[in-house]
Protein backbone atom coordinates (compact mmCIF):
# COMPACT_ATOMS: atom_id res chain seq x y z
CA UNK A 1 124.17 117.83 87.00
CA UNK A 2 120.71 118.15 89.15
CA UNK A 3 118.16 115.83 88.96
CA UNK A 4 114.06 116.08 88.93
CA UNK A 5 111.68 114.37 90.04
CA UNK A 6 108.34 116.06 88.54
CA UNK A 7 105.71 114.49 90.16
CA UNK A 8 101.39 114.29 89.66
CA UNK A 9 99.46 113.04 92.15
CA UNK A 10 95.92 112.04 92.54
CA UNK A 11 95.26 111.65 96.18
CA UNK A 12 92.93 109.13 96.78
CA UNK A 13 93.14 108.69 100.72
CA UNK A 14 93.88 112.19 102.13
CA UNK A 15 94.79 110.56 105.91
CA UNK A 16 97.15 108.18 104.71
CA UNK A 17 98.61 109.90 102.16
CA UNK A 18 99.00 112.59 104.69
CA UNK A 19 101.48 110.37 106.89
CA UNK A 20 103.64 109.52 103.78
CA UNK A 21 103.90 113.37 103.31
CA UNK A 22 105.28 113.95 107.03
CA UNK A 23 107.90 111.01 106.94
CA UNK A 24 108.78 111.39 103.05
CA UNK A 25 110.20 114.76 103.89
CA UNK A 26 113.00 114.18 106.56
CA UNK A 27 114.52 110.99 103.99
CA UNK A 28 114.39 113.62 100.69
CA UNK A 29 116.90 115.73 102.67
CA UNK A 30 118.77 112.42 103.91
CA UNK A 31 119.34 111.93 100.23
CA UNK A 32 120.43 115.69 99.75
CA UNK A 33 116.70 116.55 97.82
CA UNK A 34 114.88 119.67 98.26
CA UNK A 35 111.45 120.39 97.29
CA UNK A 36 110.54 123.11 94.80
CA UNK A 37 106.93 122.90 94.26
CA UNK A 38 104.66 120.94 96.97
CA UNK A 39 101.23 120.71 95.37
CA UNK A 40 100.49 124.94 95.09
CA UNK A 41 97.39 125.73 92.92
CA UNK A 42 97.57 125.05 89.00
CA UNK A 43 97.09 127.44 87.16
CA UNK A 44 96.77 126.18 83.28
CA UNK A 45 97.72 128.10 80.44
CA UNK A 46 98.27 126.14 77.46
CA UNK A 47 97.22 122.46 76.73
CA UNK A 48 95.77 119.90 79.53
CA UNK A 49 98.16 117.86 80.97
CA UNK A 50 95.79 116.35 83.19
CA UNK A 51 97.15 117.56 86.54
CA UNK A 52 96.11 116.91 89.85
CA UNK A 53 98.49 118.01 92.32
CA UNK A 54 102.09 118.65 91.23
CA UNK A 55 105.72 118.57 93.28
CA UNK A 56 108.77 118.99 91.89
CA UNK A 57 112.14 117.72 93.86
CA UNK A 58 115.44 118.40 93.16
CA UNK A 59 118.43 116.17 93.64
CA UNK A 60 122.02 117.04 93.51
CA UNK A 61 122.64 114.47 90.88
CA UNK A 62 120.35 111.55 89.35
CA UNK A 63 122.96 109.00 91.73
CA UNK A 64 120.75 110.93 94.46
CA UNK A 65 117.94 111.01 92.75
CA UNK A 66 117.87 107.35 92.32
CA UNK A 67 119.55 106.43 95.48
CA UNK A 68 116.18 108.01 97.02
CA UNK A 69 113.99 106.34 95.40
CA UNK A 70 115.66 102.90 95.40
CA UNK A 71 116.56 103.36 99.16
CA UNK A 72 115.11 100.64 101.84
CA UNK A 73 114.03 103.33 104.02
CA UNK A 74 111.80 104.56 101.02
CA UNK A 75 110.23 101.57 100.26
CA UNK A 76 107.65 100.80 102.97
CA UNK A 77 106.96 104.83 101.99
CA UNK A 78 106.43 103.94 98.20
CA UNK A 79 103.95 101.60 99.07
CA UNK A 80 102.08 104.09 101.20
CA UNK A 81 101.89 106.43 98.27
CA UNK A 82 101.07 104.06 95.73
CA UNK A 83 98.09 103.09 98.30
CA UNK A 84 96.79 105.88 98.92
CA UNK A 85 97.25 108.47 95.62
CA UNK A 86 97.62 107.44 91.73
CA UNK A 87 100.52 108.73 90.43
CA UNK A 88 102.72 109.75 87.34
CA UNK A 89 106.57 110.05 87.92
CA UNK A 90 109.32 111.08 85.73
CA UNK A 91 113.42 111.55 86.15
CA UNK A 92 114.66 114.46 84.09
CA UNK A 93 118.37 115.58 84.19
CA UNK A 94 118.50 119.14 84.51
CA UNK A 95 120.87 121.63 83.28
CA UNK A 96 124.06 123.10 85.24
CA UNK A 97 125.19 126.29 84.04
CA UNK A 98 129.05 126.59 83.59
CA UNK A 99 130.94 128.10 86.32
C-alpha cells in the first residue's frame, strides 16, 4: 500500500531552503519516493487550509516512507528544512486498487 507524505511549507530562508531542495531530491528516490506535486500555484476552492506551498511524495509503502524520513542521511537535511521553512507534515496510507 503507497504512502504520502503531504507536505506545507512556509519558506522562511529562500537560499537555504533552496540547497535542502537540490540534495532532498536524489535521497527521496534512494528511498524509492517520487514527487507528485512540488509547490505549483494553489488554487483554493473550498475552505482555507492555510497553505503556503504544498508537495506531495509518494512512497511505495509507509516502511519507505518512514525509512526516509528516519534515515541518517536525512537528518542533517531535516534540520536544514526545519531552519529555514515552518512546516506541517502528515503520513497518510493511500489506497491500492486490487489487481
Amino acid at each position: 500500500m503507497a504512502a504520502y507524505f503531504i507536505v506545507n511549507l512556509d519558506i522562511r530562508d529562500a537560499e537555504r531552503f533552496g540547497a535542502y531542495r537540490e540534495r532532498v531530491a536524489p535521497l527521496v528516490e534512494k528511498h524509492g519516493g517520487r514527487y507528485l506535486v512540488r509547490g505549483g500555484e494553489l488554487h483554493p476552492v473550498e475552505g482555507d487550509l492555510g497553505l503556503k506551498r504544498l508537495v506531495v511524495l509518494e512512497f511505495p509503502s509507509l516502511d519507505a516512507a518512514r525509512g526516509f524520513y528516519d534515515s541518517p542521511e536525512y537528518a542533517p537535511l531535516l534540520r536544514l528544512r526545519q531552519e529555514s521553512a515552518a512546516s506541517d507534515i502528515v503520513l497518510v496510507e493511500g489506497w491500492t486498487p486490487p489487481a
